[in-house]
Protein backbone atom coordinates (compact mmCIF):
# COMPACT_ATOMS: atom_id res chain seq x y z
CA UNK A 1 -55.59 35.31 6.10
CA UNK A 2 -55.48 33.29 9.19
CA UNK A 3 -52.09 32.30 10.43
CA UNK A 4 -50.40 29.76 12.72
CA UNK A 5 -50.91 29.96 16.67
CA UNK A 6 -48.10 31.16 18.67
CA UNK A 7 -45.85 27.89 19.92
CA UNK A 8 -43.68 28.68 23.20
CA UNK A 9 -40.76 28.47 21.31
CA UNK A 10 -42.18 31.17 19.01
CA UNK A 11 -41.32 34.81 18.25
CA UNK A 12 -45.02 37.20 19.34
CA UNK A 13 -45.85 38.25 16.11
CA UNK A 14 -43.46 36.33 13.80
CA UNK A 15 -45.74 33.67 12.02
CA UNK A 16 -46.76 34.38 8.72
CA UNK A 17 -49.51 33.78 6.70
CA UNK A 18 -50.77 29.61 6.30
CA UNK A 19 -50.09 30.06 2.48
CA UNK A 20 -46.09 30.69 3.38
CA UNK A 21 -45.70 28.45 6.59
CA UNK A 22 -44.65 25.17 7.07
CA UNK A 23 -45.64 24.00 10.47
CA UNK A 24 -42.28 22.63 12.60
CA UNK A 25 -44.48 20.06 14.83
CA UNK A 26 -47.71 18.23 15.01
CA UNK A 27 -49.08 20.25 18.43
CA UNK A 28 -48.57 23.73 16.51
CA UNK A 29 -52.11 24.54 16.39
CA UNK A 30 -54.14 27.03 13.80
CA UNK A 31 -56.34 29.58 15.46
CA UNK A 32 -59.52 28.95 15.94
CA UNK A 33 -61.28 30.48 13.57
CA UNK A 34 -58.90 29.07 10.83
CA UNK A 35 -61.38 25.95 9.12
CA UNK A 36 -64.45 28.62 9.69
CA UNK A 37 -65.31 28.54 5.67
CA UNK A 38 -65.13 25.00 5.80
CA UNK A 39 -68.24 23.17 6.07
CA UNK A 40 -68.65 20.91 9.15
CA UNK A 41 -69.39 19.83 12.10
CA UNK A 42 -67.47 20.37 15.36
CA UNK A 43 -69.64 18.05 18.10
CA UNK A 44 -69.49 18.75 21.76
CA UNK A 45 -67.84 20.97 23.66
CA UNK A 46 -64.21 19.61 24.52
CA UNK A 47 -64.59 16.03 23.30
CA UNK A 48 -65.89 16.76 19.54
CA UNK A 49 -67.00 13.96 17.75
CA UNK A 50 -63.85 11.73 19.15
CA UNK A 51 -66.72 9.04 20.78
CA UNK A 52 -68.82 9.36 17.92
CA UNK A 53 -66.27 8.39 15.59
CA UNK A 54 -64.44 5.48 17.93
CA UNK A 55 -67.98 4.42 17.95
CA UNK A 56 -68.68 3.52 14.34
CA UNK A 57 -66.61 5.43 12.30
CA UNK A 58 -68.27 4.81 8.94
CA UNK A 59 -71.59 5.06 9.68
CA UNK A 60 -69.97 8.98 11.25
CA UNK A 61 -68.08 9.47 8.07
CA UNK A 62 -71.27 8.40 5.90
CA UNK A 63 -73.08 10.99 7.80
CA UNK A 64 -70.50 14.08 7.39
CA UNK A 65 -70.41 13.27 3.54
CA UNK A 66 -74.35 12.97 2.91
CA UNK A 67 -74.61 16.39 4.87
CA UNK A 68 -71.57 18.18 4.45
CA UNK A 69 -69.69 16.64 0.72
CA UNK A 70 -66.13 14.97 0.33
CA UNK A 71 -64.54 18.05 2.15
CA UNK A 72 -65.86 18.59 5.55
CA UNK A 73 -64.33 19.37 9.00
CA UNK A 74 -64.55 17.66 12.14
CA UNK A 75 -63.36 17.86 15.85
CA UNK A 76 -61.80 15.25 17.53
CA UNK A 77 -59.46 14.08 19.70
CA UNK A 78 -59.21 18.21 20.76
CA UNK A 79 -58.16 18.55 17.01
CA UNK A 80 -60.00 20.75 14.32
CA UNK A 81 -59.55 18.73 11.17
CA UNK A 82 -60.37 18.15 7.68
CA UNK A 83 -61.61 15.13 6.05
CA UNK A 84 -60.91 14.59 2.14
CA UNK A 85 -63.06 11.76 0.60
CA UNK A 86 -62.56 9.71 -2.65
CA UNK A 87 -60.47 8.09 -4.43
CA UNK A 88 -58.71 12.19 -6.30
CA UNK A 89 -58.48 12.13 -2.58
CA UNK A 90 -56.67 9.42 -1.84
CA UNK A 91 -54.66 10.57 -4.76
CA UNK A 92 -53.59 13.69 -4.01
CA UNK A 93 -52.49 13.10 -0.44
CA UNK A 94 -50.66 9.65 -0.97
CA UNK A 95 -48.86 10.55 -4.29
CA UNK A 96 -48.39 14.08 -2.86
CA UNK A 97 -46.69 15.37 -5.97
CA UNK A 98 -46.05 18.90 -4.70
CA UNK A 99 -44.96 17.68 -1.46
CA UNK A 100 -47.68 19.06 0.72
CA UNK A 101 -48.53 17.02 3.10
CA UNK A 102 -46.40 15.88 6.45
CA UNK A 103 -47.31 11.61 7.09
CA UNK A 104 -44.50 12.73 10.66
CA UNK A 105 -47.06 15.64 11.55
CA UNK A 106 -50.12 13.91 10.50
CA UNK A 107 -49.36 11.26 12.62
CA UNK A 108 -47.63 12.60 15.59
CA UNK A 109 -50.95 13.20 17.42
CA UNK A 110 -51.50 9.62 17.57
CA UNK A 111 -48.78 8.03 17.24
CA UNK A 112 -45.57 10.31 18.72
CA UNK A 113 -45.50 9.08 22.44
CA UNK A 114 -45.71 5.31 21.13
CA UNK A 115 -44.12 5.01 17.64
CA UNK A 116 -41.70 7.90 17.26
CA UNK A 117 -39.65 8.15 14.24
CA UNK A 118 -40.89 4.53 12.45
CA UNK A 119 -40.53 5.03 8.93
CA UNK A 120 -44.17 6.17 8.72
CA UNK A 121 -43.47 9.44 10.92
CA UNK A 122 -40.74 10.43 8.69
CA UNK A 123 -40.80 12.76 5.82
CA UNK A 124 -39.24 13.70 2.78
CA UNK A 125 -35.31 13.65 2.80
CA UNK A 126 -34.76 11.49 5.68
CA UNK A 127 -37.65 9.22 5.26
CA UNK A 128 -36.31 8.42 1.66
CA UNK A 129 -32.68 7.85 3.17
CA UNK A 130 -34.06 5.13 6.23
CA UNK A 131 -36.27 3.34 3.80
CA UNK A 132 -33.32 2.83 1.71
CA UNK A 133 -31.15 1.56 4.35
CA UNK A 134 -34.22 -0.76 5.63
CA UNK A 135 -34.88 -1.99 2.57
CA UNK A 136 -31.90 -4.51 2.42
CA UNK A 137 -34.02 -6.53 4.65
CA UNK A 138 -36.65 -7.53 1.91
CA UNK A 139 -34.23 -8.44 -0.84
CA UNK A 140 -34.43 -11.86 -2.24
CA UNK A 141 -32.03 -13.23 0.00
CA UNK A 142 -33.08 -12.64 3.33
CA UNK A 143 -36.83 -12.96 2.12
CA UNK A 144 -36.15 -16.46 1.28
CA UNK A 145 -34.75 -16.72 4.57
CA UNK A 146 -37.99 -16.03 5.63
CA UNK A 147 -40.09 -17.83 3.78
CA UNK A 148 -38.24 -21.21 5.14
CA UNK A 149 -38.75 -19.50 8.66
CA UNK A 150 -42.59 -19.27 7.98
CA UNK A 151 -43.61 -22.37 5.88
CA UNK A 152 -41.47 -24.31 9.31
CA UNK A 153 -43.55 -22.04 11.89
CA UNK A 154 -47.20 -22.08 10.26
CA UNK A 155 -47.03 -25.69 9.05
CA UNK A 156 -46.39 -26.90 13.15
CA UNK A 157 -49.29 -24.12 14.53
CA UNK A 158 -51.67 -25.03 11.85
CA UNK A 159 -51.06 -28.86 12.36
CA UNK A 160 -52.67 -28.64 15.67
CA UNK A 161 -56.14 -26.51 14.73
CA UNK A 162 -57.72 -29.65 13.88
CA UNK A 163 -61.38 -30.29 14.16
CA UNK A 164 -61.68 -28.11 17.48
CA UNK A 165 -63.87 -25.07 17.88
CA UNK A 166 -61.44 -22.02 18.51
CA UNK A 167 -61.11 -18.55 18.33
CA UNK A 168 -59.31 -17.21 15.51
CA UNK A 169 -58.29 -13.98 16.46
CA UNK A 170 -56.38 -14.97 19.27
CA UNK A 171 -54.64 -18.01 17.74
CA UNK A 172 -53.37 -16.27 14.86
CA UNK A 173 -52.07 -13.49 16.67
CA UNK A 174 -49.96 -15.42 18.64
CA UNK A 175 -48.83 -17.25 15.37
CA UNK A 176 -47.88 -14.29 13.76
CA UNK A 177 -46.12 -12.87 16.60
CA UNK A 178 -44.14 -16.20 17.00
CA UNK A 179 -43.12 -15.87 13.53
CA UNK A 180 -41.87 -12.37 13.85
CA UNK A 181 -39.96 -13.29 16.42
CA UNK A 182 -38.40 -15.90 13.93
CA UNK A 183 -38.18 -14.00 10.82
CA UNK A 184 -37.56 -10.96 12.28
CA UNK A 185 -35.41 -11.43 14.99
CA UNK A 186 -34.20 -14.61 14.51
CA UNK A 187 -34.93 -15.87 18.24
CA UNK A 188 -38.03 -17.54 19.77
CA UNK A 189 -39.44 -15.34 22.48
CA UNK A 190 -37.81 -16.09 25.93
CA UNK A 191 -39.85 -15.41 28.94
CA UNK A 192 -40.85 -11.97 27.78
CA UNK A 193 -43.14 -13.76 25.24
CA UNK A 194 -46.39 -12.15 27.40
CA UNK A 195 -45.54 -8.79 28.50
CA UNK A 196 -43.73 -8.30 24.34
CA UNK A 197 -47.28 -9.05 23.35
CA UNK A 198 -49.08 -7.13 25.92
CA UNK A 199 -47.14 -3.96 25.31
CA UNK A 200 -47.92 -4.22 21.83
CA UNK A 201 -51.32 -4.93 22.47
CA UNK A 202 -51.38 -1.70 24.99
CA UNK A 203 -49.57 0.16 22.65
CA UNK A 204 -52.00 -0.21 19.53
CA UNK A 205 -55.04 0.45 21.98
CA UNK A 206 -53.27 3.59 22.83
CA UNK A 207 -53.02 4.48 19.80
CA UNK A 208 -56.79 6.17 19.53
CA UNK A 209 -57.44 6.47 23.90
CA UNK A 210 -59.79 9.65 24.29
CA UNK A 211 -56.92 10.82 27.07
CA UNK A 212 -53.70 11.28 25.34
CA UNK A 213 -51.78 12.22 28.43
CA UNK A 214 -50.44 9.14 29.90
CA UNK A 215 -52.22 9.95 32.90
CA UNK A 216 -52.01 6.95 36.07
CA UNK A 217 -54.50 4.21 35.06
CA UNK A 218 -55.22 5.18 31.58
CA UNK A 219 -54.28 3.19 28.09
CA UNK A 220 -52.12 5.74 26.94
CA UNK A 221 -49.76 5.46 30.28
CA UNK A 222 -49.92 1.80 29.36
CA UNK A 223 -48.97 2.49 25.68
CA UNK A 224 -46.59 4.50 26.96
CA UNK A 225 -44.72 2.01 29.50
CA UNK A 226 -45.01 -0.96 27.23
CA UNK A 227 -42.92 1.21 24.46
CA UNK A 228 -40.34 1.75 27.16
CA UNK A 229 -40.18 -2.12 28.09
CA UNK A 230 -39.73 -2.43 24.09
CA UNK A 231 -37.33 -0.11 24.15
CA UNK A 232 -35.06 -1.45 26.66
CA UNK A 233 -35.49 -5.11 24.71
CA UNK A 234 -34.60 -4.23 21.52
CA UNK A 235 -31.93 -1.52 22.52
CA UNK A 236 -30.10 -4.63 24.42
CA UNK A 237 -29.95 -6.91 21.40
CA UNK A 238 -28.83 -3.76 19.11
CA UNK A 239 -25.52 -3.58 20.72
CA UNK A 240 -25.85 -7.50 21.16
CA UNK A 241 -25.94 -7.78 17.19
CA UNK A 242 -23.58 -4.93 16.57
CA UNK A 243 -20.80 -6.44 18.40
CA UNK A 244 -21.35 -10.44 17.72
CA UNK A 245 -22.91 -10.20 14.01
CA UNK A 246 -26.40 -11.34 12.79
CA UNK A 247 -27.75 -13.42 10.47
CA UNK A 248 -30.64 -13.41 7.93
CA UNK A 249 -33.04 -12.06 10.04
CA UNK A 250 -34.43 -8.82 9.50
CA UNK A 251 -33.35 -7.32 13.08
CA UNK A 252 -29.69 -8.40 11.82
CA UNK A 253 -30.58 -6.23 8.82
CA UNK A 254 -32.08 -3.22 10.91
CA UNK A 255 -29.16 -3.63 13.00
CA UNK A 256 -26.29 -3.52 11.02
CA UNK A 257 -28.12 -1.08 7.72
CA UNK A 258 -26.27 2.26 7.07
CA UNK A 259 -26.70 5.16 4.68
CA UNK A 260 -25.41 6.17 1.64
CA UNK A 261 -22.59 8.13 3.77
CA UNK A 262 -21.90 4.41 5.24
CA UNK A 263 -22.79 5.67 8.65
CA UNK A 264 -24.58 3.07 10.94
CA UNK A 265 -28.15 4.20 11.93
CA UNK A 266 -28.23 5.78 15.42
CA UNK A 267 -29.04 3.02 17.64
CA UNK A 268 -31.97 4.79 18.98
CA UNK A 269 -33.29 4.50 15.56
CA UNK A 270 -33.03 1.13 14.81
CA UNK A 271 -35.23 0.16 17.49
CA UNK A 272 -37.96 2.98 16.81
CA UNK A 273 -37.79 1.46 13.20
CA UNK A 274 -38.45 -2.14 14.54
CA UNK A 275 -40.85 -1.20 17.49
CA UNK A 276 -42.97 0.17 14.59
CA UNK A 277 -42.67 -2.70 11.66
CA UNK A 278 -42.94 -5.75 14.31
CA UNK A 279 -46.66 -3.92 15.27
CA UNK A 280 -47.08 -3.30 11.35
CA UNK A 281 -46.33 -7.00 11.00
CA UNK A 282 -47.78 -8.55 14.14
CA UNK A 283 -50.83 -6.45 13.99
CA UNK A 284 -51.68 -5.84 10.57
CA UNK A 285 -50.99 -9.33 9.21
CA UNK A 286 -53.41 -10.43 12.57
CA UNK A 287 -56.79 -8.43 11.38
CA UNK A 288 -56.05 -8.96 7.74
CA UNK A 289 -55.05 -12.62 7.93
CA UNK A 290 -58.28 -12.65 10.52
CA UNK A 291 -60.41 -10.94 7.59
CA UNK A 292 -59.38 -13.65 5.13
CA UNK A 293 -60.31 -16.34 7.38
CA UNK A 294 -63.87 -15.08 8.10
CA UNK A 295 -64.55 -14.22 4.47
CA UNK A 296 -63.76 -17.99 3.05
CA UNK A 297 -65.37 -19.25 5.72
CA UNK A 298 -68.78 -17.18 4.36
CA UNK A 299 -67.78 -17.80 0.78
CA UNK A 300 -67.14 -21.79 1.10
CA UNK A 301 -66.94 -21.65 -2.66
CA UNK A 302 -63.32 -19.61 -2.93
CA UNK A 303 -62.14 -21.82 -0.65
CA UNK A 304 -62.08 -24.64 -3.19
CA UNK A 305 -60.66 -22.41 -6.03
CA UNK A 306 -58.23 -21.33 -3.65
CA UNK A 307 -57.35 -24.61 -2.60
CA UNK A 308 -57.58 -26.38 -6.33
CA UNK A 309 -54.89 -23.64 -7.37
CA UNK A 310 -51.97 -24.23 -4.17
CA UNK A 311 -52.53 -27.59 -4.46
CA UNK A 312 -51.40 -27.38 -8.52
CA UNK A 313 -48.99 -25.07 -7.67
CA UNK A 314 -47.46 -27.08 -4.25
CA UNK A 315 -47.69 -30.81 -5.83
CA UNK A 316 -50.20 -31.44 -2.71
CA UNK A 317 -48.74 -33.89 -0.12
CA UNK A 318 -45.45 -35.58 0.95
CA UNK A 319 -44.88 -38.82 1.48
CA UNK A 320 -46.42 -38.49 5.25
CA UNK A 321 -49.39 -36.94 3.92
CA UNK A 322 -48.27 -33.24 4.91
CA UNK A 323 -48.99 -30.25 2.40
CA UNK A 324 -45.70 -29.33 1.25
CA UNK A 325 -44.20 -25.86 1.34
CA UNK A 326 -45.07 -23.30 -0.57
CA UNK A 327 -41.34 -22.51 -2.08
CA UNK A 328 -40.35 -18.79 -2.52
CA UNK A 329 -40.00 -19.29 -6.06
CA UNK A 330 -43.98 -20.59 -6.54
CA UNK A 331 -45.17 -17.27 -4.54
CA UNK A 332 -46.21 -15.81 -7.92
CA UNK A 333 -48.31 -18.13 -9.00
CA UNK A 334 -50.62 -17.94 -6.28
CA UNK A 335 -53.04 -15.13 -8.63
CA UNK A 336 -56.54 -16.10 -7.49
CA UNK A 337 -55.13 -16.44 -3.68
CA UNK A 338 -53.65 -12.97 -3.59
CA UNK A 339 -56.97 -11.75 -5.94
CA UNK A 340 -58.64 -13.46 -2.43
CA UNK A 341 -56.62 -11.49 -0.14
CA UNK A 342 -56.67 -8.25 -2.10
CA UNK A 343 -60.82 -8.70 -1.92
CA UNK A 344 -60.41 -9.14 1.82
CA UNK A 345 -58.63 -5.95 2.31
CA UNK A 346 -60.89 -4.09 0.33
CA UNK A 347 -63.42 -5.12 2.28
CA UNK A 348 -61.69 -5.14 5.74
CA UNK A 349 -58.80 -2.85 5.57
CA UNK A 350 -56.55 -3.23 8.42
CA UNK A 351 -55.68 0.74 8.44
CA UNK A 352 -58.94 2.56 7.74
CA UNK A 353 -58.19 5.66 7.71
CA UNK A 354 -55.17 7.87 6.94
CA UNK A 355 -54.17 11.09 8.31
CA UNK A 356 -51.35 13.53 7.35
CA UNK A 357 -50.76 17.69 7.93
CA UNK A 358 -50.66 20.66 5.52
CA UNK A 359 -47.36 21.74 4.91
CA UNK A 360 -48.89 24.55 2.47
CA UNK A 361 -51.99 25.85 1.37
CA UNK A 362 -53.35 23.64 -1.42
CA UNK A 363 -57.67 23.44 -2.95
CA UNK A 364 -59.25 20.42 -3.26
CA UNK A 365 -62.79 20.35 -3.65
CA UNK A 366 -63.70 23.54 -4.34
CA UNK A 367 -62.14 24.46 -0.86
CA UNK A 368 -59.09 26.21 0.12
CA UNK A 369 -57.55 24.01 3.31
CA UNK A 370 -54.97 26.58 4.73
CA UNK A 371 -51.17 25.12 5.91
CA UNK A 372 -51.11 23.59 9.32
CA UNK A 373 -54.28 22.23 8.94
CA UNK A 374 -54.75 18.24 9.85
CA UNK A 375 -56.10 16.43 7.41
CA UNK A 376 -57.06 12.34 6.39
CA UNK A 377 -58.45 10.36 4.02
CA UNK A 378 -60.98 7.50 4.53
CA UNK A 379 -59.18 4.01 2.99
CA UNK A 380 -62.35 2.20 4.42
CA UNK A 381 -64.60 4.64 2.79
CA UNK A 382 -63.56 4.77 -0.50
CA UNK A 383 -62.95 0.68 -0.68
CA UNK A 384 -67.20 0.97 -0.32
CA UNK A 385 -67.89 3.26 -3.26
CA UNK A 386 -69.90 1.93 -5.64
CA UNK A 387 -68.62 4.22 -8.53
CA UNK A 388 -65.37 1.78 -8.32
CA UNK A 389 -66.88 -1.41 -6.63
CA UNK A 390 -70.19 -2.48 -8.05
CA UNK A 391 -72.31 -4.39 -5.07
CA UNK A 392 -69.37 -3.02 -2.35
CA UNK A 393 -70.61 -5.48 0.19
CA UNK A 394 -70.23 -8.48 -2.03
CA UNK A 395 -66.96 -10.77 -1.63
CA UNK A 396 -65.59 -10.88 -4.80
CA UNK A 397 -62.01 -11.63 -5.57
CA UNK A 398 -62.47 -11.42 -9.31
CA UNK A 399 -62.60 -7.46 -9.02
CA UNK A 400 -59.07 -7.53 -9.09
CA UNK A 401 -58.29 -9.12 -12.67
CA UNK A 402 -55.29 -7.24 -14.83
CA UNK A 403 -58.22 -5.88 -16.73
CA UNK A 404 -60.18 -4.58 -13.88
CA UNK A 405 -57.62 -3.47 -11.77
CA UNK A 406 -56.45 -1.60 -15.35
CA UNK A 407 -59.89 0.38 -15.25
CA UNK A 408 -60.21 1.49 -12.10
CA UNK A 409 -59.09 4.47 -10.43
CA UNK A 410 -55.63 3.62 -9.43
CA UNK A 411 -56.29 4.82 -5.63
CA UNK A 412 -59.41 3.64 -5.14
CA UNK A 413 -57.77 0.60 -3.38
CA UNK A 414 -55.19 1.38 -1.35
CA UNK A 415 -54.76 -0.91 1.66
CA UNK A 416 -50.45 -0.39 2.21
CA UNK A 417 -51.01 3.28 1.25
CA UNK A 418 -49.31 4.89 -1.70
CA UNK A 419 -46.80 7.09 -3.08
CA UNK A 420 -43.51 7.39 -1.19
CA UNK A 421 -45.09 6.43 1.84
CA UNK A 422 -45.82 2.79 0.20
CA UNK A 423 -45.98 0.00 3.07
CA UNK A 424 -42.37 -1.21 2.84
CA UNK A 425 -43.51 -5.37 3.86
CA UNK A 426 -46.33 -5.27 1.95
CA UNK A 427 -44.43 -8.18 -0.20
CA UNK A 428 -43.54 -10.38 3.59
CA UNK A 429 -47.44 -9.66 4.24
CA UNK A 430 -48.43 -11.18 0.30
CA UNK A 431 -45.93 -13.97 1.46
CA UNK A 432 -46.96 -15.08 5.30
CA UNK A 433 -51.09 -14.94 3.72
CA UNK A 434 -50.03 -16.93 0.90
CA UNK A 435 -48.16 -19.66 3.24
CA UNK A 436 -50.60 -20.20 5.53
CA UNK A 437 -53.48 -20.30 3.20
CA UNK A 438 -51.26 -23.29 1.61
CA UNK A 439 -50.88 -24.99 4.74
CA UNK A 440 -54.65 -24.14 6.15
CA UNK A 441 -56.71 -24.88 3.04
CA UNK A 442 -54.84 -28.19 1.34
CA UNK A 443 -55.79 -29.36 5.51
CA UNK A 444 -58.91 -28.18 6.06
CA UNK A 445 -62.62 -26.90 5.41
CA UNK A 446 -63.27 -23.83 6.94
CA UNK A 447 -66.32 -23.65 8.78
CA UNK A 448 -68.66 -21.39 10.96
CA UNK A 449 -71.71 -21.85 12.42
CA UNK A 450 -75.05 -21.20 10.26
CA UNK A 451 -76.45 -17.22 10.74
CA UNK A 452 -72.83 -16.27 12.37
CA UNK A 453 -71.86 -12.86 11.71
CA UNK A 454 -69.63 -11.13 14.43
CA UNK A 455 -69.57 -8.03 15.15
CA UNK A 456 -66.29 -5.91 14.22
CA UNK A 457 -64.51 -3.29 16.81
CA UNK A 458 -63.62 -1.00 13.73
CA UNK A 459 -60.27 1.05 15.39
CA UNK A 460 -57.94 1.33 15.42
CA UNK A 461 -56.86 -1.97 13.85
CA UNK A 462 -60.18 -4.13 12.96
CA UNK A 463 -60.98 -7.55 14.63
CA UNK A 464 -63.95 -9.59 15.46
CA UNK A 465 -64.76 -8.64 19.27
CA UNK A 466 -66.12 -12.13 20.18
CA UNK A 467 -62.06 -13.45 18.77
CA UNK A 468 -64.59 -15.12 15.10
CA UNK A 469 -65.38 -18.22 16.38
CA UNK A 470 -64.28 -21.11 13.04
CA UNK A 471 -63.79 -24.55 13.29
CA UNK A 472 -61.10 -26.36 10.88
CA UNK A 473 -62.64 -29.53 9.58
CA UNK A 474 -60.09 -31.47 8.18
CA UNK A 475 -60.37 -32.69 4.74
């Protein structure tokens, strides 16, 4: 049986066999010949199929599954993998019963010189400890807190989107930045508004660069110096909170959160964990708020549903004639909005794909995958399948009624993941869509010109590439 390459830390000849190793690090690497058996394809010499996939990554993955089956490997980004397809898939690596798979080793090649230890790099024990400490920040009380921070910040943005021609993408990704500076960290951005959003920005786009060595000139050296600049920002107003107090905010939260033991997090910590949720929530929220947007805008028709519900749910408009807030309390009424939203991240998933490591040997597929092996899931993929999603192309919010949602695979949708590793804010991103689509649609008719259709850059996080050019026609 094949075993696990020699590290330099490594005794010669001390690794045992896959089936009885558990890999200590991402880079550990299984010999070459270790995925032989597995069917596959490994591309070109050096690069793999890295362009290939960065290219159009479904129409790749479509390709590897009508030639090779749900189980196939692939070569890319200097990695011999393994992709797992479908929704017993999805299954088995997000509910991970047996504790195979590592989400910190899975994705350390990506992700380790930009987000190191965010609550999705962490595993097991000590992932279970930080999300408990984090999760004091979405309890009802501060989540109130920031539901009054977001009705105040969308209602002025959205106010002034009247009747113009604009780009989308760019408007609400400065929106949704500005209100995780509010929510999250209880400030507007000072002057360090541009370069916070431009690392960011670098740092996602980093995220999937060809050349992972931060190399002069490349986007990894700029992923890698905007995460320092972050660093040194949020490491300031760590000790800043520490010693003064905090409020509501969620930073506050972060800031001041201990374990069980009552030990404060290491400060170090506390700003890897919010480096990685403020891109979760500034980038995320972006494409899938951006998805929403475009697909009402097609579907003119679930815009009035969408808007005859929040406005029976809201009481329509004050005195002035401005839609009222949508109160924390009325969030759960909202059904056929978040059916709406659900149907847009089917369709447009914001993470596409998922990768984690082999901790152990484990079958799936007819196929033994040996420990150490990388491995992912396709989120995109299996949203498409028409087994669980009759006409996949079609917008249709009504797939997800109790009843529906009741028959179908329970991992055939699975946007914020699953299992332990279960997007902690998915309930802040249900909240910020629901709030502005009460304050966009009970102002305005979406509307696009006749025949658009933009065309999507599909990684790492999906947006329109021309910025999905919408006009709000108010009502």
């Amino acid at each position: 049986m094949a075993t696990l390459a020699q590290t330099p830390d490594s005794q010669p000849g001390s690794a045992p066999d896959t089936d009885q190793f558990a890999p200590k690090h991402w880079a550990e690497r299984l010999p070459a010949d270790a995925l032989d058996h597995i069917p596959g394809d490994d591309g070109l010499p050096i690069v793999g199929n890295t362009f290939k996939m960065l290219a159009d990554p479904a129409k790749f993955g479509y390709a590897m599954i009508a030639k090779y089956g749900n189980v196939y490997r692939n070569r890319a980004f200097g990695t011999r993998q393994v992709a797992l397809f479908g929704a017993d898939a999805n299954e088995l690596m997000l509910f991970d019963r047996n504790k195979i798979f590592s989400s910190e080793q899975g994705w350390g090649a990506v992700l380790d010189k930009l987000f190191p230890r965010g609550l999705m790099l962490m595993d097991f024990a000590h992932h279970r400890a930080d999300r408990k400490a984090l999760s004091i920040a979405f309890k009802p009380g501060p989540m109130r807190h920031y539901s009054d921070a977001l009705n105040r910040g969308i209602s002025q943005q959205v106010a002034t989107w009247a009747d113009t021609p604009m780009k989308f993408y760019p408007a609400i990704k400065k929106l949704t930045l500005d209100l995780a500076a509010d929510s999250f960290i209880g400030l507007p951005w000072g002057p360090e508004s541009d370069k916070i959003n431009e690392a960011f920005v670098y740092m996602v786009q980093a995220s999937v660069a060809p050349i992972r060595k931060p190399l002069p000139f490349t986007l990894m050296r700029k992923g890698v110096k905007g995460r320092e600049f972050l660093v040194d920002y949020f490491t300031k107003e760590t000790l800043r909170r520490r010693k003064e107090g905090g409020g509501q905010d969620m930073f506050s939260q972060f800031a001041t959160a201990t374990r069980e033991d009552g030990e404060l997090l290491p400060v170090d910590e506390v700003v890897d964990h919010m480096n990685f949720l403020m891109m979760a929530a500034h980038d995320t929220i972006t494409s899938s708020a951006t998805s929403l947007i475009w697909l009402l805008a097609k579907n003119p028709e679930w815009q009035d549903k969408l808007r005859q519900e929040i406005l029976a749910v809201t009481g329509g408009h004050d005195a002035d004639g401005n839609p009222r807030d949508l109160s924390y309390d009325d969030l759960g009424k909202l059904d056929l909005t978040e059916m709406a939203f659900k149907e847009a991240l089917r369709l447009i998933p914001p993470v596409p794909s998922m990768p984690r490591r082999a901790l152990k040997e484990f079958e799936f597929g007819g196929h033994r995958i040996p420990a150490g092996t990388p491995v992912g899931i396709s989120i995109a993929g299996v949203h498409m399948m028409e087994e669980h999603w009759p006409e996949p192309t079609k917008f249709d919010p009504m797939r997800f009624t109790p009843d529906k949602v009741k028959a179908r695979h329970k991992y055939a949708w699975v946007p914020f993941g699953g299992g332990a590793h279960m997007c902690l804010g998915l309930h802040f991103a249900y909240m910020q869509i629901k709030i502005l689509m009460a304050q966009v649609l009970t102002r305005y008719q979406i509307e696009i010109a006749e025949g658009y259709d933009p065309e999507w850059k599909p990684w790492p996080i999906p947006q329109p590439k021309d910025g999905l050019n919408v006009t709000f026609k108010s009502l």
